[in-house]
Protein backbone atom coordinates (compact mmCIF):
# COMPACT_ATOMS: atom_id res chain seq x y z
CA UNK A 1 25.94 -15.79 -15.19
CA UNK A 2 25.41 -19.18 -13.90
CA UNK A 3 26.25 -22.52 -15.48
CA UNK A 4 23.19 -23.64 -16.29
CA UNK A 5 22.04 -20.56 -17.97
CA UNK A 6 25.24 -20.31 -20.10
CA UNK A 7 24.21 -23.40 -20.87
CA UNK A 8 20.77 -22.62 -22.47
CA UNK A 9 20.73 -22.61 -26.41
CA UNK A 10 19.78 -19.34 -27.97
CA UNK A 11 16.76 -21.33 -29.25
CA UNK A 12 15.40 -22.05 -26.13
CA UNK A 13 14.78 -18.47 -25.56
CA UNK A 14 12.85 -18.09 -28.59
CA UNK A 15 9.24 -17.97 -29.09
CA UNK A 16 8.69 -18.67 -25.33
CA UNK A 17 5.39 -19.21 -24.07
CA UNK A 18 4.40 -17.76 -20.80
CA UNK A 19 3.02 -20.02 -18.26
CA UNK A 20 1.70 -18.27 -15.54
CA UNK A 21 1.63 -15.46 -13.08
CA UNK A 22 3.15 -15.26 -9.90
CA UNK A 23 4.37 -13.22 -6.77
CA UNK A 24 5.70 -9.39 -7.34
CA UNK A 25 3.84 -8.98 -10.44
CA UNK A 26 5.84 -10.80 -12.21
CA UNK A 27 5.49 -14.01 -14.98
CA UNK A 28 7.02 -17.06 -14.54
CA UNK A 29 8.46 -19.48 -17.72
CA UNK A 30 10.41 -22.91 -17.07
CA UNK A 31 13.25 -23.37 -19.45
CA UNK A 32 15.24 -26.85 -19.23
CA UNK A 33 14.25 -27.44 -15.58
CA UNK A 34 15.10 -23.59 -14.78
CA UNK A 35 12.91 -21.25 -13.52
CA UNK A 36 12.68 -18.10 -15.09
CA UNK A 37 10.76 -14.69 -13.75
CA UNK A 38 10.24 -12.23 -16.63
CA UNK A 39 8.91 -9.09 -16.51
CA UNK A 40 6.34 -7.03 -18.97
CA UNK A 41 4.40 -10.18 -20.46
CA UNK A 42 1.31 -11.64 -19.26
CA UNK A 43 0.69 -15.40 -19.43
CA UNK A 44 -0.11 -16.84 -23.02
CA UNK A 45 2.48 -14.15 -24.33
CA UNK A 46 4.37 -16.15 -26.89
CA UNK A 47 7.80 -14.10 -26.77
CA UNK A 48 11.87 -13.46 -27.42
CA UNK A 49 13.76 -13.73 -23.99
CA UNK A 50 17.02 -12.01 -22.90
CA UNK A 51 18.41 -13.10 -19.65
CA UNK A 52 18.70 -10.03 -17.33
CA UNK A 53 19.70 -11.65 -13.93
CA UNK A 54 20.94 -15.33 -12.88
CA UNK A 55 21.00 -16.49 -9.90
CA UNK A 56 21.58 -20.46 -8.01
CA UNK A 57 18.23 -21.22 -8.78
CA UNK A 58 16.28 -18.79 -11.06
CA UNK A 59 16.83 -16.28 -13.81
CA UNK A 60 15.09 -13.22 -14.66
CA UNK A 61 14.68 -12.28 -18.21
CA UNK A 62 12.67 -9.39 -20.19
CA UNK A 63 11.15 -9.94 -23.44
CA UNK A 64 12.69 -8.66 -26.89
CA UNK A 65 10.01 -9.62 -29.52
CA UNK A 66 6.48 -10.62 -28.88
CA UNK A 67 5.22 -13.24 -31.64
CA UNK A 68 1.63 -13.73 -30.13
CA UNK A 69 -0.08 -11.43 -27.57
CA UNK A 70 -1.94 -13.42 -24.66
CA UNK A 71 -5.89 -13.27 -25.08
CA UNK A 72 -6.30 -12.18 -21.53
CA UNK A 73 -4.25 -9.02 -22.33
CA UNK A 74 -6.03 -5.52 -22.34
CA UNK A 75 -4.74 -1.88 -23.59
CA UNK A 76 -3.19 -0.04 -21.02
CA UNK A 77 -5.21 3.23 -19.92
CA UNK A 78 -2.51 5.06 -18.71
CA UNK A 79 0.01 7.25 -21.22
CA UNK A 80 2.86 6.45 -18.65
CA UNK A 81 2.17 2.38 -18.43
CA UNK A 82 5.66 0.69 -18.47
CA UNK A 83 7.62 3.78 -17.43
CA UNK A 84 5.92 4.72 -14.43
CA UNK A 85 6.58 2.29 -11.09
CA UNK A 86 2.88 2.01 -10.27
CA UNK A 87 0.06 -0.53 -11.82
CA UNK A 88 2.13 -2.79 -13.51
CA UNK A 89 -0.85 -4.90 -14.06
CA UNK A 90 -2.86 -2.85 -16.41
CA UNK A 91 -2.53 -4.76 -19.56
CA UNK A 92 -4.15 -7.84 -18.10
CA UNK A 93 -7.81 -7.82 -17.62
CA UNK A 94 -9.30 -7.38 -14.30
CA UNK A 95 -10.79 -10.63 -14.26
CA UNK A 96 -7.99 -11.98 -14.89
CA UNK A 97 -5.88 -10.29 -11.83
CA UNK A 98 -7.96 -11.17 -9.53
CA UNK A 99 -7.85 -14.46 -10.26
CA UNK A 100 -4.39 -14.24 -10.07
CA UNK A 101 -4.61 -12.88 -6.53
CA UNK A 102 -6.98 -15.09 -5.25
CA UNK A 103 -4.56 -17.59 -6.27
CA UNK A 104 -1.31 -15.83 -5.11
CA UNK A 105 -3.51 -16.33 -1.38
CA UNK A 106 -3.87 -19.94 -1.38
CA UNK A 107 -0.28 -21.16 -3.02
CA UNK A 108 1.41 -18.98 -0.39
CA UNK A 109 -0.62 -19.83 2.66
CA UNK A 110 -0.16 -23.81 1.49
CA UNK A 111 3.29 -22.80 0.64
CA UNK A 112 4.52 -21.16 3.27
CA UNK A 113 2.22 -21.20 6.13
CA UNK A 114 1.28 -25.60 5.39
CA UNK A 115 -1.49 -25.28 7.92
CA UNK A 116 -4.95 -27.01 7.05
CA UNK A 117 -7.29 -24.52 5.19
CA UNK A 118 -11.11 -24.65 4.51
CA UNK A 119 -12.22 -23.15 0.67
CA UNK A 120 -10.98 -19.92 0.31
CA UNK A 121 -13.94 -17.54 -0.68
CA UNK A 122 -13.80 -16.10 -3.63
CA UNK A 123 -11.58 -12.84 -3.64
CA UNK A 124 -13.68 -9.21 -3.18
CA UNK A 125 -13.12 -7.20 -5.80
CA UNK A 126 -12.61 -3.50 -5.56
CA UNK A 127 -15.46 -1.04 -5.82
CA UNK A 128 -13.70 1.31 -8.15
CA UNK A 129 -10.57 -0.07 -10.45
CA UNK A 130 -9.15 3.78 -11.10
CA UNK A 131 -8.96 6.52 -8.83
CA UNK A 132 -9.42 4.42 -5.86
CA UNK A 133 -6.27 6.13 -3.68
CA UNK A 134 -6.77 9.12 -1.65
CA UNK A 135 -3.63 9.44 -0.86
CA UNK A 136 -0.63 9.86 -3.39
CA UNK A 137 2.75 11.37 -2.86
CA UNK A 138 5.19 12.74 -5.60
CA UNK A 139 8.81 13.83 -5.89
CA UNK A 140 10.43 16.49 -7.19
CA UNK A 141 13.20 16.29 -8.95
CA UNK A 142 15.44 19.03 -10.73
CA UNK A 143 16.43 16.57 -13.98
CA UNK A 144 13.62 14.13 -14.43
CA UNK A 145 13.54 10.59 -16.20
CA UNK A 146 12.78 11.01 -20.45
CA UNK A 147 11.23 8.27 -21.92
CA UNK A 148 12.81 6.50 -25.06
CA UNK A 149 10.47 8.92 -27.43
CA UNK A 150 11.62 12.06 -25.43
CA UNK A 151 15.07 10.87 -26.03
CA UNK A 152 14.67 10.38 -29.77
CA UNK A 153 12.75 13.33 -30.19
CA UNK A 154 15.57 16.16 -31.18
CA UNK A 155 12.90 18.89 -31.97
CA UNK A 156 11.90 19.75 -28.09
CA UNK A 157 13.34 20.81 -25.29
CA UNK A 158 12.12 19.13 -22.73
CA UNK A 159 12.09 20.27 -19.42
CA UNK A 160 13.80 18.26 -16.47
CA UNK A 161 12.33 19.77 -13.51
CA UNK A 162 9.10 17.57 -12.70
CA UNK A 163 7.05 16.71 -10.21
CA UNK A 164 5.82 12.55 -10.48
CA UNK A 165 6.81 9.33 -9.33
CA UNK A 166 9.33 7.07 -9.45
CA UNK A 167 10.53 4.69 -12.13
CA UNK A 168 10.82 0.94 -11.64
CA UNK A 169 13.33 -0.03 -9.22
CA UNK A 170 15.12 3.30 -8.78
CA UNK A 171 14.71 5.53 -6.37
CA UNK A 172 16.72 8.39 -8.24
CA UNK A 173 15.22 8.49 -11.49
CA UNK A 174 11.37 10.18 -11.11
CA UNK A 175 9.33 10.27 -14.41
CA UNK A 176 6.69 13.17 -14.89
CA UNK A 177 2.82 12.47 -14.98
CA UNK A 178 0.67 14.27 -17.18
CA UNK A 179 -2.38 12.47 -15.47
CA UNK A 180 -2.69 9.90 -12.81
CA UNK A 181 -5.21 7.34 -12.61
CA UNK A 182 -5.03 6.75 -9.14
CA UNK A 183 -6.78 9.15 -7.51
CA UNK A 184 -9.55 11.56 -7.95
CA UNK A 185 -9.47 15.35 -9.00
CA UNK A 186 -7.77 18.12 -8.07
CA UNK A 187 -5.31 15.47 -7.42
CA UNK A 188 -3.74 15.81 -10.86
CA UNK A 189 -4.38 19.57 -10.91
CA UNK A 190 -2.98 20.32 -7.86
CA UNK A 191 0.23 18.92 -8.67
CA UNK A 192 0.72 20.36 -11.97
CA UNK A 193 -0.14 23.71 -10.73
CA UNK A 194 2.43 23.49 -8.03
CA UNK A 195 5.19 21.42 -10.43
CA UNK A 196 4.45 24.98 -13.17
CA UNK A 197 4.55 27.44 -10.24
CA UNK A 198 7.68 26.31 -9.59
CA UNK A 199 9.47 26.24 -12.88
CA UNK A 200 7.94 29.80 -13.57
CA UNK A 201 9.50 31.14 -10.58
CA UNK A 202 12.61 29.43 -10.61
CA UNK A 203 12.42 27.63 -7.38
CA UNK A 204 14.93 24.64 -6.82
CA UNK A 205 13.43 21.07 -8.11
CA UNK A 206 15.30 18.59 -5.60
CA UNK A 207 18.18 16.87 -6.12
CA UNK A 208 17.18 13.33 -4.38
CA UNK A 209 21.29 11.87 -4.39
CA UNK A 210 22.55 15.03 -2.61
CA UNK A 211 19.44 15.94 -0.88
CA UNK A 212 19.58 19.80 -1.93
CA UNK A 213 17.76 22.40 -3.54
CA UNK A 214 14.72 23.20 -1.96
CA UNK A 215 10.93 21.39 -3.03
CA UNK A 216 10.79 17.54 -2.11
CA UNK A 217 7.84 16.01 -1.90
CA UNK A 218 4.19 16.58 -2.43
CA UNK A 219 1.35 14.75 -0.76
CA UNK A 220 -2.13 15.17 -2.13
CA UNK A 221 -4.90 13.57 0.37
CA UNK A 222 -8.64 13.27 -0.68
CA UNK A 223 -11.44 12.18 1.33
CA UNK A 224 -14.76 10.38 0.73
CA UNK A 225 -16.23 13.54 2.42
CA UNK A 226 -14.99 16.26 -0.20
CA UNK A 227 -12.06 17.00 2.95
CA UNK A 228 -8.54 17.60 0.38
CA UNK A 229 -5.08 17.72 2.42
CA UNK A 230 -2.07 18.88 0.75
CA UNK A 231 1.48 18.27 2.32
CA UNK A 232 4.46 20.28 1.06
CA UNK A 233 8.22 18.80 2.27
CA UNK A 234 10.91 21.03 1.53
CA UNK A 235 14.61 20.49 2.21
CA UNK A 236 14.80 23.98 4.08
CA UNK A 237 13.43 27.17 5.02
CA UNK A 238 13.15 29.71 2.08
CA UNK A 239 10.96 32.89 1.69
CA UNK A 240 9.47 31.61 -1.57
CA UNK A 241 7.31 28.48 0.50
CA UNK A 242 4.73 30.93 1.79
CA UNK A 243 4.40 32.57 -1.79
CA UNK A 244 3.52 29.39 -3.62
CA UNK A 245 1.42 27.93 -0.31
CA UNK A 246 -0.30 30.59 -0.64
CA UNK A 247 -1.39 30.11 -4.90
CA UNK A 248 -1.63 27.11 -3.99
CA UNK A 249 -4.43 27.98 -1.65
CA UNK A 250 -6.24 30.56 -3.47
CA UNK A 251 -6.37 28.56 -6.58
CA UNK A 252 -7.63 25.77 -5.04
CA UNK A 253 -10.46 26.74 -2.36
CA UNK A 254 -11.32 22.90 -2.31
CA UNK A 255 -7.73 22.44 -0.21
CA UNK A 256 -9.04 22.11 3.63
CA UNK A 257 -5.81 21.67 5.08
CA UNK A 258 -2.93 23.23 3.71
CA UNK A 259 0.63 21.83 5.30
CA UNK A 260 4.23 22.03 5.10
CA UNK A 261 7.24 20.10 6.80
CA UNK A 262 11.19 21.01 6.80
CA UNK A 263 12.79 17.88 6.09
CA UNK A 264 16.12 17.53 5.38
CA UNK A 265 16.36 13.69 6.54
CA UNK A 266 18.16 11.07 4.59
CA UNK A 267 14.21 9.39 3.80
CA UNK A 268 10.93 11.26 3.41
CA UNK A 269 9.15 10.42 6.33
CA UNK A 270 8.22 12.65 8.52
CA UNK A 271 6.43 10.99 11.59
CA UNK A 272 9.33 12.66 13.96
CA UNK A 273 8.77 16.14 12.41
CA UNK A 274 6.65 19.44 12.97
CA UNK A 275 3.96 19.83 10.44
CA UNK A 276 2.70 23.06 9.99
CA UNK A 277 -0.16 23.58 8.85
CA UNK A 278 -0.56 27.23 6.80
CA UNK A 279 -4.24 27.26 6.02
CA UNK A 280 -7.64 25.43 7.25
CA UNK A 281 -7.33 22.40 9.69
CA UNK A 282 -4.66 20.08 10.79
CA UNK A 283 -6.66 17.28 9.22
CA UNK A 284 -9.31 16.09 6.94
CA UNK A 285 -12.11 13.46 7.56
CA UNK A 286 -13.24 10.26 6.10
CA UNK A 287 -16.70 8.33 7.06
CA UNK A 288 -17.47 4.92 7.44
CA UNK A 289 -21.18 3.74 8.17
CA UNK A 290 -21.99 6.82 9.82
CA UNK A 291 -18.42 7.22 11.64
CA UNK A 292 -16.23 10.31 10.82
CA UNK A 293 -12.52 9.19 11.06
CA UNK A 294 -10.03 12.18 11.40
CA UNK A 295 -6.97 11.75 9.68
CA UNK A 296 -3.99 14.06 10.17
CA UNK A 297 -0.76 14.18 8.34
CA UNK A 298 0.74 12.00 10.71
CA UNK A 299 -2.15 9.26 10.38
CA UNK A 300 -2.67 6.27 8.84
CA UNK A 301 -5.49 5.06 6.87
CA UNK A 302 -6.41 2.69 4.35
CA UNK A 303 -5.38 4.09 1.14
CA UNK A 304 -8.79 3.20 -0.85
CA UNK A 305 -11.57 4.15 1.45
CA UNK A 306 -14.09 2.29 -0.44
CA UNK A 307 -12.22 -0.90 -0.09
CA UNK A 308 -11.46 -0.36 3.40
CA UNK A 309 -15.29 -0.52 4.50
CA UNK A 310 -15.41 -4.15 2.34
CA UNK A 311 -12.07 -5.13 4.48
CA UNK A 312 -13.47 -4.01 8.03
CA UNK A 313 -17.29 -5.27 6.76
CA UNK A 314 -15.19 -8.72 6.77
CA UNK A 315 -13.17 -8.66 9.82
CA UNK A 316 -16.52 -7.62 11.32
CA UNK A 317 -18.14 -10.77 10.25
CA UNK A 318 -15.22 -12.94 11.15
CA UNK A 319 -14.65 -11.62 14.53
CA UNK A 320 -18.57 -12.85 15.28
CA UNK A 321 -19.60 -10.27 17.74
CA UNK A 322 -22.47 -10.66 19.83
CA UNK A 323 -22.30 -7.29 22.33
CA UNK A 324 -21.13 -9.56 24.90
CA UNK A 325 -17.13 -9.99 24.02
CA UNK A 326 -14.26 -8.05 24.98
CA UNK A 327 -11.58 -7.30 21.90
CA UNK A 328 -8.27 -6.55 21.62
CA UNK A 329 -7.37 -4.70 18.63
CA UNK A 330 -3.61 -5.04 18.03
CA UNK A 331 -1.59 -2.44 15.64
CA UNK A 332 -4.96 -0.48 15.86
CA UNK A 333 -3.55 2.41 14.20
CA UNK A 334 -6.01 5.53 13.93
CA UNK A 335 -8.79 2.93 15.85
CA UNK A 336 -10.83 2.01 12.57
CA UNK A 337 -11.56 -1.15 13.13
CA UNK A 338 -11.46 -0.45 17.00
CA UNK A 339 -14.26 1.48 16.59
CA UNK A 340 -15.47 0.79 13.44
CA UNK A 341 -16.58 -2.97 15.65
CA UNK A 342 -17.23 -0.93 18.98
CA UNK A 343 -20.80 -1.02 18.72
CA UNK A 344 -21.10 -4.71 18.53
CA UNK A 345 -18.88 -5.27 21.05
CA UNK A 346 -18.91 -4.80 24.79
CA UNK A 347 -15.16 -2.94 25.16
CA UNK A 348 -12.17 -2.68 22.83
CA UNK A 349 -9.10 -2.16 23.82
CA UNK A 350 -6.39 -1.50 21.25
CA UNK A 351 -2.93 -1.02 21.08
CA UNK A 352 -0.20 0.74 18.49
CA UNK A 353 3.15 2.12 18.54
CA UNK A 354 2.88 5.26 17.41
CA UNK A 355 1.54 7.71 19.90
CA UNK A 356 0.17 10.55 17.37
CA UNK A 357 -2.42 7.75 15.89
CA UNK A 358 -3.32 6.67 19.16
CA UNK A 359 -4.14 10.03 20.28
CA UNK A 360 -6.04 10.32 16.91
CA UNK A 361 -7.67 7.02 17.97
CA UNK A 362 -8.80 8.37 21.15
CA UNK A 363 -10.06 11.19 19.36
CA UNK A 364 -11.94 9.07 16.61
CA UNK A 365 -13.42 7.49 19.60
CA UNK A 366 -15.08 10.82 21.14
CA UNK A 367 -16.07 12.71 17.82
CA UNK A 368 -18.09 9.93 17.39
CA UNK A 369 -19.58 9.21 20.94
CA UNK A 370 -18.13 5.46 20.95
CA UNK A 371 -17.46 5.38 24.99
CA UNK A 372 -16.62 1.20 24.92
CA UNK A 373 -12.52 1.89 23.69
CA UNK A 374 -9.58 2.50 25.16
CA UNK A 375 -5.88 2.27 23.61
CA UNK A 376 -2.73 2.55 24.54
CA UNK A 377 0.72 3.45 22.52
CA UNK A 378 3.55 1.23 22.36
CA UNK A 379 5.85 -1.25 21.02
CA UNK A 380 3.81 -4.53 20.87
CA UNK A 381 6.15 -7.57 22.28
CA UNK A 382 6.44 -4.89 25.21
CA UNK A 383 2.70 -3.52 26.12
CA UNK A 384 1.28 -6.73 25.39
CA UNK A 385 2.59 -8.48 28.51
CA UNK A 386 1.08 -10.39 31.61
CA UNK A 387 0.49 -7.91 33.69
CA UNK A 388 -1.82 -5.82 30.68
CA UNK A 389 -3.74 -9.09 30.17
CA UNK A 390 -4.36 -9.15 33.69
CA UNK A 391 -5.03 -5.71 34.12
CA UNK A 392 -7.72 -5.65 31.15
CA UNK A 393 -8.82 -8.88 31.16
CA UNK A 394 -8.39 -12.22 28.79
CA UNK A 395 -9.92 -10.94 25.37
CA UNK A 396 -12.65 -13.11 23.86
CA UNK A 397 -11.68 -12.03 19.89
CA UNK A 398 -7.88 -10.42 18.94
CA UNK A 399 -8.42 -8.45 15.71
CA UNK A 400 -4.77 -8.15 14.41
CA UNK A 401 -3.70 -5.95 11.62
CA UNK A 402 0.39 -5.86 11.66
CA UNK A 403 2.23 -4.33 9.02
CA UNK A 404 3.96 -5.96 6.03
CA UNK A 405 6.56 -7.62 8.07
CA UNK A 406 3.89 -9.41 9.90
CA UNK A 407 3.59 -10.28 13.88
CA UNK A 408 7.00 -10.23 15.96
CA UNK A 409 7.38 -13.87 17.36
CA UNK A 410 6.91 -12.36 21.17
CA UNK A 411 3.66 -11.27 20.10
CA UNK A 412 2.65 -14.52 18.17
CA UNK A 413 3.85 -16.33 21.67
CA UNK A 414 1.47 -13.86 23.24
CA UNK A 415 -1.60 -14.63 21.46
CA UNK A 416 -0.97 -18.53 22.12
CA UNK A 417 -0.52 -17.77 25.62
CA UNK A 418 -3.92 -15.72 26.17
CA UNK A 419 -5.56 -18.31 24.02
CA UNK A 420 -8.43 -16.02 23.21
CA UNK A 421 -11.36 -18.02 21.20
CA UNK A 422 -11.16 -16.53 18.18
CA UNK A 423 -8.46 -14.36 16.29
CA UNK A 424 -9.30 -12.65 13.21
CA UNK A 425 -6.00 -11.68 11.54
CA UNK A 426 -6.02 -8.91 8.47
CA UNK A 427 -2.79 -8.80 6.13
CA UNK A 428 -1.57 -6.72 3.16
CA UNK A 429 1.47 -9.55 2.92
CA UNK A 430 0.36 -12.96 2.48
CA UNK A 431 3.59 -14.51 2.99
CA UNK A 432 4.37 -13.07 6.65
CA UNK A 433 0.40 -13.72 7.55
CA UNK A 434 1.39 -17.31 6.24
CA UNK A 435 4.64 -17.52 8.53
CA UNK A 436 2.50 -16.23 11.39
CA UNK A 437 -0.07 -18.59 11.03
CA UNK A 438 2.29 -22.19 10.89
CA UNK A 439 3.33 -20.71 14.67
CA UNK A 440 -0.67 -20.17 15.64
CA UNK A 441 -1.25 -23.65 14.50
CA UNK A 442 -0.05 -25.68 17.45
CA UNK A 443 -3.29 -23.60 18.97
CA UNK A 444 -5.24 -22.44 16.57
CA UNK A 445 -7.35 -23.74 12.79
CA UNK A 446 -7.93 -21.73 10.09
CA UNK A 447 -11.86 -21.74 10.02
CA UNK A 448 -12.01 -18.94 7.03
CA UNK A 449 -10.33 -16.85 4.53
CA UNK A 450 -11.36 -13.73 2.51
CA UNK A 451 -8.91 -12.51 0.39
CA UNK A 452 -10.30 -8.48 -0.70
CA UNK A 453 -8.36 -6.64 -3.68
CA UNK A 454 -7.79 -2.86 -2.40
CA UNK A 455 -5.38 -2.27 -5.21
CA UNK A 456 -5.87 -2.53 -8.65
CA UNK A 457 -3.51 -3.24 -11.15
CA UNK A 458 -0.85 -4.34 -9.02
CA UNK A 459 -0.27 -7.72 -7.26
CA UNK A 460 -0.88 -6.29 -4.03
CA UNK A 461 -3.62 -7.93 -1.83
CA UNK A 462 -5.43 -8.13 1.42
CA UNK A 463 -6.37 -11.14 3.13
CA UNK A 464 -8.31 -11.93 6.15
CA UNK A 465 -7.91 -15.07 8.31
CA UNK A 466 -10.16 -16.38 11.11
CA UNK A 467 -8.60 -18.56 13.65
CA UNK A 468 -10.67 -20.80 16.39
CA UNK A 469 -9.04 -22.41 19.33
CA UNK A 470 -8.63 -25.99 18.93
């Protein structure tokens, strides 16, 4: 521990108040001129402190006695609040977190990004606040995480082989759910039937340190059009997969594609793998204002489809199409927003690096007659280069929608070289957007910003920025 934090009194950590919320979900306190992040309070907790983590220029406590609860608390929903990893904001009011978020926008785009901004517009709430995901992925694991009243409970035997998610800030340790919030039935059925299956007929729960056994993972996706996928990673090949697949499948008729991978990778992902799929059709479908999306186990979409449609209703509206323009749609992904702003544009051409969700962009494109697209696969700083610009012409809008690291600095050079009027730029990281857009500046203002919630009850937020050239 640090100097100046050896150097707080025990007093000083007493009957804290809590100031105010900030990035990561977490609270922040200042104690003698030092920061401090704590964890599990909400602002206007009056609480205990002990000192978890110091550092040159914060600490990080966790509170030991609460002496007054905040007035913009709430009671958690969820059974598993404060053991499980996900929604760590569910004892604050909704209200109240978006507020929060709307806020988290504009101190990190002044922070960070110190580029002139007009009035932010007011943040977009969510459509639904629980079961808003369709997709949700859980881990097996052959000696799950007990809580502190399994542990003091000497009367049951619990069972350690589970089937849930992961605890806080350890990738080892996976706590069982009894019921998820998160997304809508059979989700929660499906992977209770599969998590009993397996412990009736003694098939190997994972063991995620050593990577043996034989069940993994367990992805559960549900569309807005009934469509249910269900993914089944296993370490190896065994003769007991088909067996359960196939319970799986006859207890569950709602399951339209039925999948499994072999994965015995140090991570989870599988975008380099075979997926097989054992029953119905390699993918499901979602719809958008009268567009079916296909979405295969490879793909990506927006994890809560009704708050997708508010996000692309926006980057619509920003990108101000006429019928006239030509668009670039960078890290296009599956082509949502490609073609989801197709019809209002004259041609979109989009661009993505991984080849499976350009194919399923292509593919989005002709299920759904849209005849203006085109895309091509791709690492970004590399297809984006003079001679495609010349090749497809100077765009008059770039919709960009990187990932959570944000824009690589050849492509942020790009965009200032083709100098296309307007740039509408959609972010699930504030911070990177913010670094991104201090480099647009010496070409670009900020003309509009619409931060949209698309996750409840965690600090996560969207954010879309539209850029003019000066």
């Amino acid at each position: 521990m640090n100097k100046a934090a050896k150097n707080i009194p025990a007093q000083a950590l007493r009957e804290v108040e809590i100031q105010d919320m900030v990035a990561e979900g977490k609270c922040l306190v200042r104690i003698d001129n030092l920061v401090v992040f704590v964890s599990q309070v909400a602002p206007g907790d009056v609480v205990d402190l002990r000192i978890t983590r110091s550092k040159k220029n914060f600490l990080e406590a966790v509170p030991t006695h609460f002496h007054k609860y905040s007035e913009r608390r709430v009671q958690p929903f969820c059974e598993h609040f404060g053991t499980c990893g996900g929604c760590k904001w569910q004892h604050i009011g909704y209200d109240t977190q978006l507020q929060y978020k709307h806020q988290q926008v504009a101190d990190t785009l002044q922070r960070i990004g110190k580029v002139a901004l007009p009035e932010i517009q007011p943040i977009m709430p969510s459509p639904s606040q629980t079961y808003y995901r369709n997709k949700l992925e859980y881990t097996f694991s052959f000696i799950g995480w007990l809580t502190e009243e399994q542990i003091k409970d000497e009367t049951t035997d619990y069972d350690r082989r589970v089937l849930g998610f992961h605890t806080p800030a350890r990738f080892d340790k996976i706590l069982d759910v009894n019921h998820c919030w998160l997304q809508p039935d059979p989700s929660n059925q499906i992977r209770l039937a599969v998590r009993d299956y397996a412990r009736q007929h003694d098939l190997r729960f994972g063991n995620i340190i050593k990577q043996t056994g034989l069940l993994r993972n367990l992805i559960i996706r549900t569309a807005n059009t009934g469509d249910i996928m269900v993914i089944l990673q296993c370490y190896r090949q065994h003769e007991a997969i088909e067996p359960l697949l196939n319970y799986l499948y006859e207890r569950f008729p709602q399951i339209t594609s039925l999948n499994y991978v072999l994965n015995n990778k140090g991570n989870e992902t599988f975008h380099d793998l075979e997926v097989v799929c054992y029953k119905g059709e390699p993918y499901i479908h979602e719809e958008m204002e009268g567009l079916r999306f296909r979405v295969g186990p490879k793909s990506f979409y927006q994890t809560n489809s009704e708050g997708a449609y508010n996000l692309y209703k926006v980057t619509r509206d920003f990108a101000q199409l006429t019928g006239n323009e030509l668009v670039y749609d960078l890290y296009t992904g599956a082509g949502t927003i490609a073609n989801f702003v197709a019809r209002q544009a004259q041609h979109v051409v989009g661009v993505e690096y991984v080849e499976q969700a350009v194919a399923d962009a292509r593919i989005n494109s002709e299920i759904n007659g849209v005849t203006n697209t085109e895309f091509y696969a791709g690492d970004m700083k590399d297809v984006l280069n003079a001679d495609f610009i010349a090749q497809h012409g100077r765009p008059d809008v770039v919709i960009t929608d990187p990932p959570r690291a944000g824009m690589h600095e050849d492509v942020v050079r790009r965009l200032l070289e083709m100098r296309a009027p307007r740039i509408v730029y959609v972010s699930c990281n504030p911070a990177t957007q913010a670094r991104d857009l201090e480099l647009l500046d010496e070409a670009y203002k900020v003309s509009r910003v619409q931060p949209v919630d698309m996750f409840p009850h965690t600090h996560h937020v969207e954010n879309v920025v539209a850029l003019e050239l000066r």
